[in-house]
Protein backbone atom coordinates (compact mmCIF):
# COMPACT_ATOMS: atom_id res chain seq x y z
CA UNK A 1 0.00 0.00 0.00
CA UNK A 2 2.53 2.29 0.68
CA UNK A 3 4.07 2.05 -2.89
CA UNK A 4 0.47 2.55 -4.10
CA UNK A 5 0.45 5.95 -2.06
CA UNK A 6 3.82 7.35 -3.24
CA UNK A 7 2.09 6.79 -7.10
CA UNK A 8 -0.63 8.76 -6.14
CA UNK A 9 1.25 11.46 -4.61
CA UNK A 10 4.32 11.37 -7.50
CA UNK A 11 0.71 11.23 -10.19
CA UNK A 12 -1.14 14.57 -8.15
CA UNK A 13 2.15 16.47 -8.06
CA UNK A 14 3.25 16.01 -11.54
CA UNK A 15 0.16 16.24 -13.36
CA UNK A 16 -1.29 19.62 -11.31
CA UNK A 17 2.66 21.09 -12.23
CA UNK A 18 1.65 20.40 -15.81
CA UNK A 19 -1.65 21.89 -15.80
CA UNK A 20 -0.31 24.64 -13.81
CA UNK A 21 2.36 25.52 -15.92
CA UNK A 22 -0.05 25.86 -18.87
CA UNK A 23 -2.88 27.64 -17.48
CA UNK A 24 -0.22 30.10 -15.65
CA UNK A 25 0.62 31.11 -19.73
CA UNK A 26 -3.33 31.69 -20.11
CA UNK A 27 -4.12 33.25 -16.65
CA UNK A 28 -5.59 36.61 -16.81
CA UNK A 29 -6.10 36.20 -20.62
CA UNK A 30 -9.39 34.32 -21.25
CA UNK A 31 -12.95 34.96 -21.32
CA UNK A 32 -15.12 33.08 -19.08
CA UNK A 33 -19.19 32.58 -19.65
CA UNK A 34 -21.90 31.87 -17.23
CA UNK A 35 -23.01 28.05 -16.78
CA UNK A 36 -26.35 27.43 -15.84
CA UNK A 37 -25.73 27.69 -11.67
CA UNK A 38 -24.13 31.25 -12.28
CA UNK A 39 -20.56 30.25 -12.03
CA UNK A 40 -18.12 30.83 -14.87
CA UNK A 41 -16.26 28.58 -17.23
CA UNK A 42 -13.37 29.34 -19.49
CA UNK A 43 -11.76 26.84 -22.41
CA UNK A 44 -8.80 26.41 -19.80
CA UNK A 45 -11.22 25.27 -17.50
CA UNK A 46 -12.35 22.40 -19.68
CA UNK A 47 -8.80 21.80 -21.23
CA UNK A 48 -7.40 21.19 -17.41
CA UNK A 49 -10.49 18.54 -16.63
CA UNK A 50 -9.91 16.83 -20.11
CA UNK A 51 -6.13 16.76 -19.54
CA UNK A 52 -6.87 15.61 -15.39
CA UNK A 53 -9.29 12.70 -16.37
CA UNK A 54 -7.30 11.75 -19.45
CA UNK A 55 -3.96 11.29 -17.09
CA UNK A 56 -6.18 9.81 -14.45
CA UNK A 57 -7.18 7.27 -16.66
CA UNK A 58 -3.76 6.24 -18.29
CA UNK A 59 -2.40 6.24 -14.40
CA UNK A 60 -5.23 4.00 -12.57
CA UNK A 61 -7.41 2.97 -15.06
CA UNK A 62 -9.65 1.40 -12.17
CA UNK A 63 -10.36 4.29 -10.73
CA UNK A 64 -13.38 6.18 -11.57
CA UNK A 65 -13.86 9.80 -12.20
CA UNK A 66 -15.89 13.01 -10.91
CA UNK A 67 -15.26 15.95 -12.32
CA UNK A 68 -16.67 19.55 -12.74
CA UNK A 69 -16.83 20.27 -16.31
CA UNK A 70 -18.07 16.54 -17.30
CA UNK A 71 -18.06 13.73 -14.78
CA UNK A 72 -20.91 14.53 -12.65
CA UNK A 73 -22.61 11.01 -11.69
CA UNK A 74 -20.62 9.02 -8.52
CA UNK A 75 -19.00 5.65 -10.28
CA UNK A 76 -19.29 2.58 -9.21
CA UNK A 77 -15.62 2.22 -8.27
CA UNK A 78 -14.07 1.61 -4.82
CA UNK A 79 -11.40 4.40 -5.91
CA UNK A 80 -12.77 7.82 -7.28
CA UNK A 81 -10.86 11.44 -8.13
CA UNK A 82 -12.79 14.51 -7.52
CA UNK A 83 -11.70 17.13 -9.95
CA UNK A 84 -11.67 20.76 -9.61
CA UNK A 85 -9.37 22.20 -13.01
CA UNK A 86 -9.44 25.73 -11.47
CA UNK A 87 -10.75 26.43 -8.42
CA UNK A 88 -11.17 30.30 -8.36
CA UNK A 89 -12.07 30.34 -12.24
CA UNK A 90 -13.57 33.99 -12.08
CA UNK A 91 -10.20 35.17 -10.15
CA UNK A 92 -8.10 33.74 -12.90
CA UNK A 93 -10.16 35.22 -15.61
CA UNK A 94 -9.57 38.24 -14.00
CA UNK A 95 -6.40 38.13 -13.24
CA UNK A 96 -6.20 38.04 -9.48
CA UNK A 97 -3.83 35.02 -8.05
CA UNK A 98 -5.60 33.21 -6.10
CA UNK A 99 -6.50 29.64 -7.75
CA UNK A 100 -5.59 26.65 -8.38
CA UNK A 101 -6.27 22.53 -9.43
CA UNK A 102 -7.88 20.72 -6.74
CA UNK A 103 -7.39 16.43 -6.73
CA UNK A 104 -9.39 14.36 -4.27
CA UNK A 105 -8.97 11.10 -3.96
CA UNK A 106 -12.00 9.05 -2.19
CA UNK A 107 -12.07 5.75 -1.06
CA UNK A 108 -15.71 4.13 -0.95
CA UNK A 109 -17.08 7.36 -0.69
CA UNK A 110 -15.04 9.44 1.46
CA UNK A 111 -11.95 11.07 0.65
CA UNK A 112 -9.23 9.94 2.31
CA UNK A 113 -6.08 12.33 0.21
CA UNK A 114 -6.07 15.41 -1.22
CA UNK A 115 -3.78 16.98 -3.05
CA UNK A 116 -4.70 21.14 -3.90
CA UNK A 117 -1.77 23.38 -6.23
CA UNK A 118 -1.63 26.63 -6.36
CA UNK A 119 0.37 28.01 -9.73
CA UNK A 120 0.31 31.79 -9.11
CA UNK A 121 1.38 31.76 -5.36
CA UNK A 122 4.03 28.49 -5.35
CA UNK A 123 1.86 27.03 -2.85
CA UNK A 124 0.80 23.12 -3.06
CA UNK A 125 -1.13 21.47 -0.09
CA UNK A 126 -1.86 17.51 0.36
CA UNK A 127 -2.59 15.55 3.09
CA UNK A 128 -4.47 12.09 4.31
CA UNK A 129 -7.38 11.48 6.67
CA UNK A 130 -8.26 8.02 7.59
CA UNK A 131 -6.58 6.49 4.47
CA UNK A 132 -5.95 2.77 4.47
CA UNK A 133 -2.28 1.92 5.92
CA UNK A 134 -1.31 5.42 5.19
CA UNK A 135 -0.64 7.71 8.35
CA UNK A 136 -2.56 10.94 8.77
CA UNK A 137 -0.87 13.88 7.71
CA UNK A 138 -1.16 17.33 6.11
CA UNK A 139 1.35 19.55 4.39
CA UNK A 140 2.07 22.38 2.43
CA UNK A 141 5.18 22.70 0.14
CA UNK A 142 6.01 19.30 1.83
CA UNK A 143 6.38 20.75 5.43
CA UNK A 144 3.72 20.03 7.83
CA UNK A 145 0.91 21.98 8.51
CA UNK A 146 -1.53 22.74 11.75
CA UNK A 147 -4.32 24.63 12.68
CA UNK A 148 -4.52 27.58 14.97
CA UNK A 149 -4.68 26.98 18.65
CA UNK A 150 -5.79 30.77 19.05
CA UNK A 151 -8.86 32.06 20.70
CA UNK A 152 -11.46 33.48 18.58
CA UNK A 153 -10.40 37.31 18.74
CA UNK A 154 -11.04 40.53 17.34
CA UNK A 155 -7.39 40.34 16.33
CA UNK A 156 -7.83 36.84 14.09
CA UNK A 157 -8.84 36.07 10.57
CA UNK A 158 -11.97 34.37 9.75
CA UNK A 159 -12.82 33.51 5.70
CA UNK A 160 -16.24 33.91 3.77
CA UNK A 161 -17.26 33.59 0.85
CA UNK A 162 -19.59 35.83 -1.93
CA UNK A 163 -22.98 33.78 -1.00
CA UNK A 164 -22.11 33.77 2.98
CA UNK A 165 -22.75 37.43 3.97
CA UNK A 166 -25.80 36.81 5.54
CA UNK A 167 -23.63 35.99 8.20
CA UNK A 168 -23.10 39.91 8.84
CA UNK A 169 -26.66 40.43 10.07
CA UNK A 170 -24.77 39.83 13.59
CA UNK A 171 -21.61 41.19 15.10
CA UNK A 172 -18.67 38.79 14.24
CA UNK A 173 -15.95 37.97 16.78
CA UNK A 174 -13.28 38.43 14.12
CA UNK A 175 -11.64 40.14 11.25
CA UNK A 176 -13.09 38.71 8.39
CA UNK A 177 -11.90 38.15 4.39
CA UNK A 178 -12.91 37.07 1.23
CA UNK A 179 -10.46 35.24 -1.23
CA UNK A 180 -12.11 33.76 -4.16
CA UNK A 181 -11.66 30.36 -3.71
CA UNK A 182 -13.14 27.79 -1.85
CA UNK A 183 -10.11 25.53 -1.30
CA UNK A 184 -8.10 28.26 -0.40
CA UNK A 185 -10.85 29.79 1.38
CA UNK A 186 -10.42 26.52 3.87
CA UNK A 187 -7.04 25.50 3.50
CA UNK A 188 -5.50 28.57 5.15
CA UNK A 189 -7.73 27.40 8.03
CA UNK A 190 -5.23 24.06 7.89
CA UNK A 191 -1.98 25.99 7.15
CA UNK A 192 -3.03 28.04 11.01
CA UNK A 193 -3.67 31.40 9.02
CA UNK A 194 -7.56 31.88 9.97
CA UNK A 195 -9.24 29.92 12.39
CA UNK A 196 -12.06 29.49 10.56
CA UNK A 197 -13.83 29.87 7.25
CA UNK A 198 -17.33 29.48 5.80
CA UNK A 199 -18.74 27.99 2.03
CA UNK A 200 -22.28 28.21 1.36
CA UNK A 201 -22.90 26.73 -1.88
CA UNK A 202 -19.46 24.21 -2.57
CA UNK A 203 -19.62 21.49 -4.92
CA UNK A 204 -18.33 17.91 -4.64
CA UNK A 205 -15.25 18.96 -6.45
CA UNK A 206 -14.79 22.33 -4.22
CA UNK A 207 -14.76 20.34 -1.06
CA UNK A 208 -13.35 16.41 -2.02
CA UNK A 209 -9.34 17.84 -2.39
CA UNK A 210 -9.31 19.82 1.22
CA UNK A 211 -11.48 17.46 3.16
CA UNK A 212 -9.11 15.29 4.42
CA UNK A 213 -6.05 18.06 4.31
CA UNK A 214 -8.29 20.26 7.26
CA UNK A 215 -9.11 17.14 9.42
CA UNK A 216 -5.45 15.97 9.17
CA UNK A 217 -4.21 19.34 10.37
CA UNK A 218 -6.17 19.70 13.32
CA UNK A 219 -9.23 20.85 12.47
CA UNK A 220 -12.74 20.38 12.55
CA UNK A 221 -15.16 20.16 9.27
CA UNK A 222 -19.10 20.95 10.19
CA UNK A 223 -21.51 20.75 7.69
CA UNK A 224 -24.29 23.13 7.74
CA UNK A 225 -26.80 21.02 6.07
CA UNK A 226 -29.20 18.09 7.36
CA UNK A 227 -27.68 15.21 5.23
CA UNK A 228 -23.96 13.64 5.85
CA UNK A 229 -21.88 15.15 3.35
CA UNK A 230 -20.15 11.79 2.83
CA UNK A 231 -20.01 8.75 1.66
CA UNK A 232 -21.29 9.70 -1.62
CA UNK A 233 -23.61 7.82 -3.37
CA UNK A 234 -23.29 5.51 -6.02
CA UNK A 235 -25.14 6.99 -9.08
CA UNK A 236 -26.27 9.86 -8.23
CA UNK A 237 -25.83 12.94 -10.56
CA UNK A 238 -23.40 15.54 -8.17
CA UNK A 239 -23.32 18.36 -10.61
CA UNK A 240 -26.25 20.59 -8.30
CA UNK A 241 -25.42 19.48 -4.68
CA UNK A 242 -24.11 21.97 -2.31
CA UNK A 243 -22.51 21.53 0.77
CA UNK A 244 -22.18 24.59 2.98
CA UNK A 245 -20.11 23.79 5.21
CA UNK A 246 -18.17 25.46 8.32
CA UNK A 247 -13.99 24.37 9.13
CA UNK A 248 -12.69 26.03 12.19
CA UNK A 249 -9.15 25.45 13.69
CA UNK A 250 -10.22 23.90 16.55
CA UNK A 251 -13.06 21.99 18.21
CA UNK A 252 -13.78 23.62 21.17
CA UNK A 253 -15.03 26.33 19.03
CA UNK A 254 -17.65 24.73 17.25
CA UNK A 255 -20.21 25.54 19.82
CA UNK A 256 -18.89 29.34 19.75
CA UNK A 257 -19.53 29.71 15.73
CA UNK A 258 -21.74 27.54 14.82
CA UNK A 259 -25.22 29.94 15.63
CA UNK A 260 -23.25 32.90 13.72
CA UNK A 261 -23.29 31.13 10.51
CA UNK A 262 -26.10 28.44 10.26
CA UNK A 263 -28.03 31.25 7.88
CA UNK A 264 -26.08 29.74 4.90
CA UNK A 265 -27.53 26.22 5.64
CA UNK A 266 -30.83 27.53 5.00
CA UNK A 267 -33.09 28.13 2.15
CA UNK A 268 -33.73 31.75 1.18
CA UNK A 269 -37.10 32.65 2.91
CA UNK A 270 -40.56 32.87 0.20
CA UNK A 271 -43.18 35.25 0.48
């Protein structure tokens, strides 16, 4: 097993260098258009997922595929990637730096190693959570990574995101940013920058890569909606399900945040 898990790390490394090098030459340059759920889509987009799935399926041709420009419906397969080509699409249409290829890798369901590069800032995190005869562990640049053991204070970072500022109906306890990216939105929770962040509409292939890279670094994932968010279910068609979801550094603070931000859980009110 452990030769199967340095492929898959030597695979996630090399192929997210080779789409990053690429879409670094087209970043800033390209014209994205709406998809039918509002978020944007550019021809690197789909080249990246065509390039991903293609390499996934010359590498572990057992392995099945979800992906968010084509794969949507969960394989049969006890192996599955969870592909994100750019995670931050209308930030690198735009030309702002913060994106980047997100890989998760799930086993029966549940991801157990992901593996989330980031061209424009050099930064590449991976980790594993509960992966079979593999230890936990998460890094960034290969050097391990932990969450903050901080207090929440007026004086610490807390992440949201463009569909979560309902949250602001209430006084927060802490500074509070916006990024552009899911993944990153939740993996600087990991790396001990914020001590907490929250997504209110995230895909499958937002959430799959930093799943296990959060849990592994200390942290604490809460989803905001009824349902489990995992094991995913065989067949079913992924391409509309969103998973708000709550990560905090630590815990002990669940009780603390969760009331501030259940409002993205919820449906918007009808008259």
């Amino acid at each position: 097993m452990q030769t199967f898990w340095t492929s898959v790390v030597t695979f996630a490394h090399t192929v997210t260098q080779q789409v990053g090098e690429r879409l670094l030459t087209e970043f800033g340059k390209v014209q994205a258009t709406s998809k039918s759920d509002g978020s944007l889509v550019t021809q690197s987009d789909q080249w990246a997922d065509h390039y991903l799935r293609q390499a996934i399926a010359t590498a572990f041709p057992d392995h099945g595929v979800l992906s968010e420009e084509a794969e949507h419906i969960f394989p049969n397969t006890n192996w599955c990637w969870v592909i994100d080509p750019i995670d931050g699409t209308t930030n690198f249409s735009r030309g702002v730096p913060i994106w980047g290829t997100s890989l998760g890798l799930l086993y029966q369901g549940v991801p157990v190693f992901g593996f989330v590069h980031f061209p424009p800032l050099g930064q590449t995190f991976h980790g594993f959570w509960s992966a079979p005869e593999q230890p936990d562990g998460a890094f960034c640049n290969q050097t391990p990574i932990h969450t903050r053991p901080d207090a929440p204070a007026g004086n610490q970072c807390f992440s949201l995101c463009a569909r979560s500022l309902s949250v602001l109906k209430n006084p927060f306890p802490c500074k509070l940013r916006m990024l552009g990216s899911a993944s990153y939105n939740l993996l600087i929770v990991a790396q001990g920058v914020t001590i907490g962040a929250v997504e209110a509409t995230p895909k499958i292939w937002d959430i799959a890569g930093v799943w296990p890279i959060i849990q592994a670094a200390g942290g604490a994932w809460i989803s905001l909606a009824p349902d489990p968010i995992f094991p995913l279910t065989v067949g079913q068609n992924y391409s509309q399900v969103a998973y708000p979801t709550l990560a905090l550094s630590q815990d002990q603070w669940v009780e603390q945040f969760v009331p501030l931000v259940t409002s993205i859980g919820q449906p918007p009110a009808t008259s």
